[in-house]
C-alpha atoms as a PDB file:
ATOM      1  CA  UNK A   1     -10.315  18.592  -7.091  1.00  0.00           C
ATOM      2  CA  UNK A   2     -12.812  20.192  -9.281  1.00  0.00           C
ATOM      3  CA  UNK A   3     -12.947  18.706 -13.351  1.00  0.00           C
ATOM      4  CA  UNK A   4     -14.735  20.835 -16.059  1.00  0.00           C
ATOM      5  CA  UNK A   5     -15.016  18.776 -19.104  1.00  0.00           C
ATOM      6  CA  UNK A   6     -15.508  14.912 -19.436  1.00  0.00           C
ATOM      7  CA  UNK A   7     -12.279  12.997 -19.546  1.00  0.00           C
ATOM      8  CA  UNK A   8     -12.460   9.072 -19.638  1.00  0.00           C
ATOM      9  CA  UNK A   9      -8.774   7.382 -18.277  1.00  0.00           C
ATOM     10  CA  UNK A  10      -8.024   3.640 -17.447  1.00  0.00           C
ATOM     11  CA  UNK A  11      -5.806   3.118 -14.184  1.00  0.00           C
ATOM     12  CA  UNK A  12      -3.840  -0.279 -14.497  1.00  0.00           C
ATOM     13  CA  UNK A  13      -1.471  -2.563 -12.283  1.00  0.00           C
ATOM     14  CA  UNK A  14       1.074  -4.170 -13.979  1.00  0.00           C
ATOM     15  CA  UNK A  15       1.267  -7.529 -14.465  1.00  0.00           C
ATOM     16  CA  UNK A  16       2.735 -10.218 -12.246  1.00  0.00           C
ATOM     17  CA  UNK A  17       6.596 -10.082 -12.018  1.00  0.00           C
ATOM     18  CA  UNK A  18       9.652 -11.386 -10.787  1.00  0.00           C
ATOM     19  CA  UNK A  19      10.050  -9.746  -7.715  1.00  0.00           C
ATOM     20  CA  UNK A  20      12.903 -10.605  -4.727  1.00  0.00           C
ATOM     21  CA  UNK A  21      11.338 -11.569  -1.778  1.00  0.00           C
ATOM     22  CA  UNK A  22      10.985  -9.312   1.900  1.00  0.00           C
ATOM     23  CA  UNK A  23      12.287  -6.093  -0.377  1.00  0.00           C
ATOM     24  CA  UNK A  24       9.984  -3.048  -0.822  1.00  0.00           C
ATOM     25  CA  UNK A  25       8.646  -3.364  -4.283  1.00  0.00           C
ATOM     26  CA  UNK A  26       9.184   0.364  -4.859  1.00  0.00           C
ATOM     27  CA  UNK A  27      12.141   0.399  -7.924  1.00  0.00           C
ATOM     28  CA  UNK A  28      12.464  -3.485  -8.529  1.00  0.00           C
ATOM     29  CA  UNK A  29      13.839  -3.841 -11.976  1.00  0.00           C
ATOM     30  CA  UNK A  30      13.211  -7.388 -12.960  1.00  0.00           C
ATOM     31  CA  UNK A  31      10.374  -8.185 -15.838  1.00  0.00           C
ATOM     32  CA  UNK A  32       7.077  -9.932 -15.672  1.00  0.00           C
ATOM     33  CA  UNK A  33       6.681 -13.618 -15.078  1.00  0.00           C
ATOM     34  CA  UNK A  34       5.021 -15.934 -17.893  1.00  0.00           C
ATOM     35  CA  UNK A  35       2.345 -16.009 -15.995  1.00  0.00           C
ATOM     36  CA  UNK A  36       2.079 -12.238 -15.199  1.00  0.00           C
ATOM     37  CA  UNK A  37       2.377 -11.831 -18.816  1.00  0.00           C
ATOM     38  CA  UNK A  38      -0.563 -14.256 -19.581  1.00  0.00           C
ATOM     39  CA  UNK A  39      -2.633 -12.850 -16.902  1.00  0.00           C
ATOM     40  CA  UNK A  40      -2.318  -9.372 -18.508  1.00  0.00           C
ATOM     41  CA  UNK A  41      -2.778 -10.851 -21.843  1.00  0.00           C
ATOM     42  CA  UNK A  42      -5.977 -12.214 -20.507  1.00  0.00           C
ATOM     43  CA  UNK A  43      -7.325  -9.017 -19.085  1.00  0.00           C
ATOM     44  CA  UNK A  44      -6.654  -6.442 -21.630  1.00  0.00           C
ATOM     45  CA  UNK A  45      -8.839  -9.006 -23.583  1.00  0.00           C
ATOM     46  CA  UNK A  46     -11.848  -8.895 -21.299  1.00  0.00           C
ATOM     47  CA  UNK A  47     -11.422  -5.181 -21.543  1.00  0.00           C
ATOM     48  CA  UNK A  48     -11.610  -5.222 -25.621  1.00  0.00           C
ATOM     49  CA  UNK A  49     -14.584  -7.660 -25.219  1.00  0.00           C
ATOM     50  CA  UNK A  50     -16.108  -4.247 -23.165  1.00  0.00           C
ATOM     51  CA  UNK A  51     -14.964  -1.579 -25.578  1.00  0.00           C
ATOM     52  CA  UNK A  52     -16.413  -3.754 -28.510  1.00  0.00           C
ATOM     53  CA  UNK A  53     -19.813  -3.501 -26.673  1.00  0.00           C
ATOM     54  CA  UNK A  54     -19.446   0.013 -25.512  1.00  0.00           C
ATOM     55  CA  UNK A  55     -18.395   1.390 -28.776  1.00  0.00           C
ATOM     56  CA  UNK A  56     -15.510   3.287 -26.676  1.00  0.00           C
ATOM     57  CA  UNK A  57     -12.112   3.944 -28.294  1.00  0.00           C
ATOM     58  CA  UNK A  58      -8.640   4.254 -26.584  1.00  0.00           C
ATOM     59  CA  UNK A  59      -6.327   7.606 -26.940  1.00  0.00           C
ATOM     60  CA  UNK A  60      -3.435   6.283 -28.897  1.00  0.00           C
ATOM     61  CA  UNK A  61      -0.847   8.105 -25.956  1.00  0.00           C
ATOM     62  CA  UNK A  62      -0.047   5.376 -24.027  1.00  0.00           C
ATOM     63  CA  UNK A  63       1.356   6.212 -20.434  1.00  0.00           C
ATOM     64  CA  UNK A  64       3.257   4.072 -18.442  1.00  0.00           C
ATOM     65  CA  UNK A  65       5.953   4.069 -15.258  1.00  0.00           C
ATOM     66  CA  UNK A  66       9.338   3.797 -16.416  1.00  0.00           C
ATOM     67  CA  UNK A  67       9.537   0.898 -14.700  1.00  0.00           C
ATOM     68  CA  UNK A  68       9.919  -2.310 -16.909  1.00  0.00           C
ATOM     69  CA  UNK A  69       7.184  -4.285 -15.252  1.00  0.00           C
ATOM     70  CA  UNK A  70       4.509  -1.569 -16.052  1.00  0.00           C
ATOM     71  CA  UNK A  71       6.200  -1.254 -19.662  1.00  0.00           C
ATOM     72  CA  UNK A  72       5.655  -4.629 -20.833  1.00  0.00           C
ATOM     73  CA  UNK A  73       1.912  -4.369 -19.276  1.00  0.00           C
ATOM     74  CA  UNK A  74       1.318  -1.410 -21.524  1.00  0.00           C
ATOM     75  CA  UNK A  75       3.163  -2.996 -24.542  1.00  0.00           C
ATOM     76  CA  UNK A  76       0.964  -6.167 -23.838  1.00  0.00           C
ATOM     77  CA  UNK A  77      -2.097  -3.793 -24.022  1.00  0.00           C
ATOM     78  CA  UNK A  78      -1.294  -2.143 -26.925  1.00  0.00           C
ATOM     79  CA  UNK A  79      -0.601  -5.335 -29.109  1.00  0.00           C
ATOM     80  CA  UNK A  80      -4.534  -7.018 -27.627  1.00  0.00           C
ATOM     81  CA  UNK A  81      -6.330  -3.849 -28.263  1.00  0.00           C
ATOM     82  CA  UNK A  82      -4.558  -2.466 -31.238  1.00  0.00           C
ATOM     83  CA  UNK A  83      -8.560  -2.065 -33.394  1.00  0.00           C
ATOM     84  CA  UNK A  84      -9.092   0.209 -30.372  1.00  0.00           C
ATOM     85  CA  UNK A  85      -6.889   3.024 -30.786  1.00  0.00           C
ATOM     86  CA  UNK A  86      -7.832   6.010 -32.840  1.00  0.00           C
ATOM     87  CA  UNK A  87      -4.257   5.766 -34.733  1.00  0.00           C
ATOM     88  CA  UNK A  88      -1.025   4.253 -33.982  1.00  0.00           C
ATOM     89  CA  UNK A  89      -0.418   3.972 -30.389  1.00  0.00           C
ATOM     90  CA  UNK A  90       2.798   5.030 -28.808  1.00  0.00           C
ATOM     91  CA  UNK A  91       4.389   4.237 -25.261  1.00  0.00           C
ATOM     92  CA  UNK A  92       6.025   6.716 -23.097  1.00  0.00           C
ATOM     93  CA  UNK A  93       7.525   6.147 -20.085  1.00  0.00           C
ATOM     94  CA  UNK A  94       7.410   8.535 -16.834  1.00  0.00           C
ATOM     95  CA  UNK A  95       8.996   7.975 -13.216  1.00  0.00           C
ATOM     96  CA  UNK A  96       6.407  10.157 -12.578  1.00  0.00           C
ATOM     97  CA  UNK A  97       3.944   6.956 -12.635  1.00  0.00           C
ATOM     98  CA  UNK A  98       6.533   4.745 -10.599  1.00  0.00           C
ATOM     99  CA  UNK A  99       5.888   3.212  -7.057  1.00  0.00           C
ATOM    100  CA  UNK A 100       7.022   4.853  -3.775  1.00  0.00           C
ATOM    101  CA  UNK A 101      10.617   5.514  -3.640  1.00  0.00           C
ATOM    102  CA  UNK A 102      12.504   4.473  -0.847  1.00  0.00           C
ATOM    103  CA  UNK A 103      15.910   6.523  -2.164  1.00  0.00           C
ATOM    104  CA  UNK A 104      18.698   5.428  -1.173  1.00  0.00           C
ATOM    105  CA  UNK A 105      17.755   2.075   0.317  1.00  0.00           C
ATOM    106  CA  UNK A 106      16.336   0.792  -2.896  1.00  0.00           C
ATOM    107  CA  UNK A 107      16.496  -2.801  -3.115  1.00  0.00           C
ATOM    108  CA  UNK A 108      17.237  -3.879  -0.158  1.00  0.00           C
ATOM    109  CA  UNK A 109      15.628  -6.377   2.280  1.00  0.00           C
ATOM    110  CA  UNK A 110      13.462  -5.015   5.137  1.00  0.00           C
ATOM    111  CA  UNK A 111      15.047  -6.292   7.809  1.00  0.00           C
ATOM    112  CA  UNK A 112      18.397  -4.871   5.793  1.00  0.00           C
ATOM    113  CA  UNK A 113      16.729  -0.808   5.614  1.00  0.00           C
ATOM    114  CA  UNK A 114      15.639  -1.363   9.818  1.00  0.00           C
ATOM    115  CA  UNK A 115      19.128  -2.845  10.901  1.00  0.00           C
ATOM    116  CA  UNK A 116      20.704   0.601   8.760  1.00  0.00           C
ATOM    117  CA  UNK A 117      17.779   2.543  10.945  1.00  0.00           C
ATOM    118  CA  UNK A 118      18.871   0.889  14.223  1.00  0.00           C
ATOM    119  CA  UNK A 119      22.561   1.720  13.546  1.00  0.00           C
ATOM    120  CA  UNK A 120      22.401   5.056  12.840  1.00  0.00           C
ATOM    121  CA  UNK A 121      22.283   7.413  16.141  1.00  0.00           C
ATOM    122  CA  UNK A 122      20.236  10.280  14.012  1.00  0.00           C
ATOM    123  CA  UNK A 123      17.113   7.992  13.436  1.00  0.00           C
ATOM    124  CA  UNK A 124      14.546   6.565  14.999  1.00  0.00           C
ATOM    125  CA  UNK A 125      12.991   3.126  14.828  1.00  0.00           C
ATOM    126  CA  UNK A 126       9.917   3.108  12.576  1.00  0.00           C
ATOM    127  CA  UNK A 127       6.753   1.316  14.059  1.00  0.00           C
ATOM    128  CA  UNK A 128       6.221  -2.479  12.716  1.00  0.00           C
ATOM    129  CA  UNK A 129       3.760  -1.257   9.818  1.00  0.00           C
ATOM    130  CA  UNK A 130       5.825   1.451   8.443  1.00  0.00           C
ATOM    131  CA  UNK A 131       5.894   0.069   5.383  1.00  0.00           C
ATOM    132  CA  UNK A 132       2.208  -0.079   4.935  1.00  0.00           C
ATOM    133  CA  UNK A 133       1.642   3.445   6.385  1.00  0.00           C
ATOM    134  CA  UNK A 134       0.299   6.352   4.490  1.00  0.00           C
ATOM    135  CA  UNK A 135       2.368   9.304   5.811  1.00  0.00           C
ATOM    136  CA  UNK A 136       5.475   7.551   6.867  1.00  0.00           C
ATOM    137  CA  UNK A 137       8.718   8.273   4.820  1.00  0.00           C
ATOM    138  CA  UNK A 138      12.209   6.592   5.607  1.00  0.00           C
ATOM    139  CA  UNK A 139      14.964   9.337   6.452  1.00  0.00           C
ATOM    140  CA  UNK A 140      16.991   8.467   3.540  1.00  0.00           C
ATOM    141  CA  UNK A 141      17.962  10.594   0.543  1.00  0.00           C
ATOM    142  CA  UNK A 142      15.179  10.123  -2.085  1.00  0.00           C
ATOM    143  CA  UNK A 143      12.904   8.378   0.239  1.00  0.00           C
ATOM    144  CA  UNK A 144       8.975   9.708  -0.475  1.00  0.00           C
ATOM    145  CA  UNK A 145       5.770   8.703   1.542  1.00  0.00           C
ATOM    146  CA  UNK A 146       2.938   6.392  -0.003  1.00  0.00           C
ATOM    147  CA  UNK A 147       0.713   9.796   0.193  1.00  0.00           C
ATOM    148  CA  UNK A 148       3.334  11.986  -1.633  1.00  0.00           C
ATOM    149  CA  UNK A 149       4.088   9.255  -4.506  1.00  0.00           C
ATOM    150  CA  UNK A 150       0.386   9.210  -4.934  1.00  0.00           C
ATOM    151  CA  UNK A 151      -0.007  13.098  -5.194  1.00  0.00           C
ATOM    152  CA  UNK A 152       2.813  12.591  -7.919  1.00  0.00           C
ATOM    153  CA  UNK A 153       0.999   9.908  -9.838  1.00  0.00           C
ATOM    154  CA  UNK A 154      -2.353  12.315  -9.418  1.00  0.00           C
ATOM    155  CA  UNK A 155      -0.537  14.964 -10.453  1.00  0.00           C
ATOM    156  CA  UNK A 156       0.408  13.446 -14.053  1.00  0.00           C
ATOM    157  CA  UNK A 157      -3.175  12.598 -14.777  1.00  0.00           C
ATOM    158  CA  UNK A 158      -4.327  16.003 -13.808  1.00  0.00           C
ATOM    159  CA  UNK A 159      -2.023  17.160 -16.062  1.00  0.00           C
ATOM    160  CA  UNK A 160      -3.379  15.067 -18.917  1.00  0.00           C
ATOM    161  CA  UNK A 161      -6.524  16.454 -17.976  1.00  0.00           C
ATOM    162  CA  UNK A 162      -5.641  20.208 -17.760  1.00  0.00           C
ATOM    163  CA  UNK A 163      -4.044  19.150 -21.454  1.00  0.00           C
ATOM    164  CA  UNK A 164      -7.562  18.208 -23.077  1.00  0.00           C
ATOM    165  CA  UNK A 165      -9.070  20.827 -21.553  1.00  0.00           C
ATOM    166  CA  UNK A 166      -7.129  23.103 -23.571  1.00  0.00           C
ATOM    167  CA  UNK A 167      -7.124  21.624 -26.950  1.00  0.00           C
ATOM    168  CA  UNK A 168     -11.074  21.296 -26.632  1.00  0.00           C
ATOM    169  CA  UNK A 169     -11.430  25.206 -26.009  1.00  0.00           C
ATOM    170  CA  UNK A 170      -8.867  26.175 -27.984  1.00  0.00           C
ATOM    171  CA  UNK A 171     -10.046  23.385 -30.770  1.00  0.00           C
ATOM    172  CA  UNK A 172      -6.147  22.303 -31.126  1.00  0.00           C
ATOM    173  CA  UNK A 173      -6.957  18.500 -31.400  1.00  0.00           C
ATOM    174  CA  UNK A 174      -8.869  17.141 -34.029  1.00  0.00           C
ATOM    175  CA  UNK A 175      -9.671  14.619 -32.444  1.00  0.00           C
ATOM    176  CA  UNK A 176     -12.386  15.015 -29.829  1.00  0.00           C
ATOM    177  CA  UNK A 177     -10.014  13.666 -26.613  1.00  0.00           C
ATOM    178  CA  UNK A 178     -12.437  13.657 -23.989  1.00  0.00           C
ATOM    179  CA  UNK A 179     -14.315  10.993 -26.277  1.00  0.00           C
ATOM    180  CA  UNK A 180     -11.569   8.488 -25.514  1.00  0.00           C
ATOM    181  CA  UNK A 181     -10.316   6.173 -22.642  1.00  0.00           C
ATOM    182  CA  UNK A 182      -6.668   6.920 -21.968  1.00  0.00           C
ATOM    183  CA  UNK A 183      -4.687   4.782 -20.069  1.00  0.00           C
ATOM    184  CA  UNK A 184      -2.557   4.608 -17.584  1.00  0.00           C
ATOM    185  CA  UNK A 185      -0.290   1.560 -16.123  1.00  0.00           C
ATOM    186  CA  UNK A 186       1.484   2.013 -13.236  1.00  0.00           C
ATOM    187  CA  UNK A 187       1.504   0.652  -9.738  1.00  0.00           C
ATOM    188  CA  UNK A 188      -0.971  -0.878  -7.177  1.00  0.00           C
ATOM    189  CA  UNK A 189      -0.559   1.348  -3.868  1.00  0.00           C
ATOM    190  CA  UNK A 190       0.991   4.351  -5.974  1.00  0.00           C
ATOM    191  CA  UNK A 191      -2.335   4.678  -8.286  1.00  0.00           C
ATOM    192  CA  UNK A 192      -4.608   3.205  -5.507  1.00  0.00           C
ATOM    193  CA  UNK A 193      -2.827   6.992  -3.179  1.00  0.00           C
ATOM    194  CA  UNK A 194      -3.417   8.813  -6.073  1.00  0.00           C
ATOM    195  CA  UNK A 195      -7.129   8.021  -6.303  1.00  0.00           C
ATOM    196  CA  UNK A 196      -7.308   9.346  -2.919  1.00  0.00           C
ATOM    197  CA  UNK A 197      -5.852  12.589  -4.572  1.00  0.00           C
ATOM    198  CA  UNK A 198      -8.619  12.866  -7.099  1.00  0.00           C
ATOM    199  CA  UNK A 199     -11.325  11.875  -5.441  1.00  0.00           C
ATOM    200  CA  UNK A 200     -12.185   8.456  -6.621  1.00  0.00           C
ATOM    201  CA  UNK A 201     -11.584   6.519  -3.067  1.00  0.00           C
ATOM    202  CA  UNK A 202     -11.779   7.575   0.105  1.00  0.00           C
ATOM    203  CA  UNK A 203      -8.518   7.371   2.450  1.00  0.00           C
ATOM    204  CA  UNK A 204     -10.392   4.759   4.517  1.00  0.00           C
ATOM    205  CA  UNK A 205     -10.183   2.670   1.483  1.00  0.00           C
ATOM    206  CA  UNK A 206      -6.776   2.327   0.834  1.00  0.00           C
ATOM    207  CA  UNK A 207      -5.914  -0.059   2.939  1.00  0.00           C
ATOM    208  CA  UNK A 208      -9.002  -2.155   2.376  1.00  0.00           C
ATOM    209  CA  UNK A 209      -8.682  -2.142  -1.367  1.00  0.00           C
ATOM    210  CA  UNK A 210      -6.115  -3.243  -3.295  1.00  0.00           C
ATOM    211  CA  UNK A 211      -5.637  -3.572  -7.709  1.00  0.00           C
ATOM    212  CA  UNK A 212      -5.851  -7.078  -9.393  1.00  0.00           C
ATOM    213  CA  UNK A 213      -2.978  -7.583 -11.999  1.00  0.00           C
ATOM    214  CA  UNK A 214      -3.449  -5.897 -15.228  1.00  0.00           C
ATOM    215  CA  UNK A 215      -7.054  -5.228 -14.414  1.00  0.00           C
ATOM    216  CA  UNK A 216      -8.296  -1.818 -15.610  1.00  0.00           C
ATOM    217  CA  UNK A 217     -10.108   0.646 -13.193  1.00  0.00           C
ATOM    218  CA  UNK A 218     -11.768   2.940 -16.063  1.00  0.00           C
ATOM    219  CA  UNK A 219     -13.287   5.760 -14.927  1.00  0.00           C
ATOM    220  CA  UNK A 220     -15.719   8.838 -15.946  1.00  0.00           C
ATOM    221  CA  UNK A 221     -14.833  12.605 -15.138  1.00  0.00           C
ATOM    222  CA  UNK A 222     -17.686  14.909 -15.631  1.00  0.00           C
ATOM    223  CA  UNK A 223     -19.240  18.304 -14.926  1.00  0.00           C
ATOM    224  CA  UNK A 224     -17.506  18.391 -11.453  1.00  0.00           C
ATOM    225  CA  UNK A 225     -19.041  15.775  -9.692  1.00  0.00           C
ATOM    226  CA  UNK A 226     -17.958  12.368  -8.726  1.00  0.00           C
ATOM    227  CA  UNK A 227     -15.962  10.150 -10.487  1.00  0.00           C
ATOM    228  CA  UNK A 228     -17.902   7.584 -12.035  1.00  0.00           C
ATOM    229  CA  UNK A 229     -16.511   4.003 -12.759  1.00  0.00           C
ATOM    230  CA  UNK A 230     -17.549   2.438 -16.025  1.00  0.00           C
ATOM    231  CA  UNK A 231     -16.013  -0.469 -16.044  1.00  0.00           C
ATOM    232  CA  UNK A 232     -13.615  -2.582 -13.823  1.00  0.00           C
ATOM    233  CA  UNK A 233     -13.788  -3.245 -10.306  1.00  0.00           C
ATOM    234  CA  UNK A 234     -10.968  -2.835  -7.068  1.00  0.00           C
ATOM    235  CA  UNK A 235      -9.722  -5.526  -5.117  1.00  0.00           C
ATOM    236  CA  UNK A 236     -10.527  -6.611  -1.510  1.00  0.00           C
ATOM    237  CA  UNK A 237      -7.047  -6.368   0.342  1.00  0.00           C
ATOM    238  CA  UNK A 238      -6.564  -9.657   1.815  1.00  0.00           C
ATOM    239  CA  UNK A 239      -4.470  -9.924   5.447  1.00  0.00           C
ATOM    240  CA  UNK A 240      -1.987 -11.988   3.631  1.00  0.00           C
ATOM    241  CA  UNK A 241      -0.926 -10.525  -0.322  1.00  0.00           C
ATOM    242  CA  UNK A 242       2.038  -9.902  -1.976  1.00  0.00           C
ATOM    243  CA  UNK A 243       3.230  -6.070  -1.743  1.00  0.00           C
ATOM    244  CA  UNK A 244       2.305  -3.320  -4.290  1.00  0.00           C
END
């Protein structure tokens, strides 16, 4: 997917939270942990520590999931890098930025969703990694593969994009947006599918890479040609780690 002018965003993980065990991570609604709160706390400072040295600035739009886990990562962010933001940030929240949606099965254990597959005569029995598979999407009403929640989560910061692209032509903003890191906080396999959408991994990579918590992936959009990562780094997916 082709980008004209240079836009700078920040993809985030939330922080560590309190989630039930052997149940798809998709809409979870519990808050972060202590420690998933310190962890965050401690990140968002390494990344000031980088914008103080870079001279960089943060767009004072703030997206997040509408998930609470991803909300109190963004509020976290926006109280440890408050000298960062152009003007007063603000927080909004989009399901457009949330994790895979199972539907209808939301919440339940795994074993709970395959003994509901197994019982009804319409379908099938999904292979052993069907959580974990790109393309694979559970029969149930509101269910959505890893690969289309990414293309949703791509689709929202393409949007964002498309927006400063207009306000610099059109010389709506005054401030100079592509000149700023905007972030986004969301959700591990969601953002990692979406990268896949614009170009920043390959598909090859999702499965070997994975986000740390509240770690920023910042990254460079310029002149059509690959994205370039300016600060951050991904995470080597280990056999044995906790879901996205």
């Amino acid at each position: 997917m082709s980008q004209r002018n240079m836009t700078r965003c920040a993809l985030i993980r939330h922080g560590a939270y309190e989630q039930l065990k052997n149940v798809p991570s998709a809409l979870q609604p519990f808050p972060l942990t202590e420690e998933g709160e310190n962890e965050v706390r401690r990140q968002a400072r390494q990344f000031g520590d980088w914008l103080n040295a870079s001279g960089m600035k943060l767009d004072p739009n703030v997206d997040s999931s509408s998930l609470l886990r991803a909300w109190q990562t963004a509020t976290i962010y926006m109280e440890e890098l408050k000298d960062f933001f152009v003007s007063t940030p603000t927080l909004t929240g989009y399901p457009e930025l949330c994790e895979r949606s199972v539907g209808a099965v939301a919440n339940l254990t795994i074993p709970e969703i395959e003994r509901l597959l197994a019982l009804d005569p319409r379908f099938e029995v999904p292979a052993e990694n069907w959580k974990s598979d790109s393309y694979y999407k559970l029969p149930f009403d509101g269910a959505e593969s890893l690969i289309e929640a990414g293309e949703r989560v791509a689709n929202h910061i393409l949007q964002w994009q498309s927006r400063v692209d207009h306000s610099e032509n059109t010389s709506e903003s005054k401030l100079n947006e592509s000149e700023l890191i905007k972030l986004f906080i969301g959700h591990g396999a969601s953002i990692r599918h979406a990268a896949f959408h614009i170009n920043v991994i390959n598909f090859c990579d999702i499965k070997q890479l994975s986000m740390y918590y509240g770690h920023p992936v910042v990254l460079e959009f310029a002149n059509d040609q690959h994205p370039t990562k300016l600060f951050g780094d991904w995470k080597k997916r280990q056999i044995q780690e906790v879901p996205d």
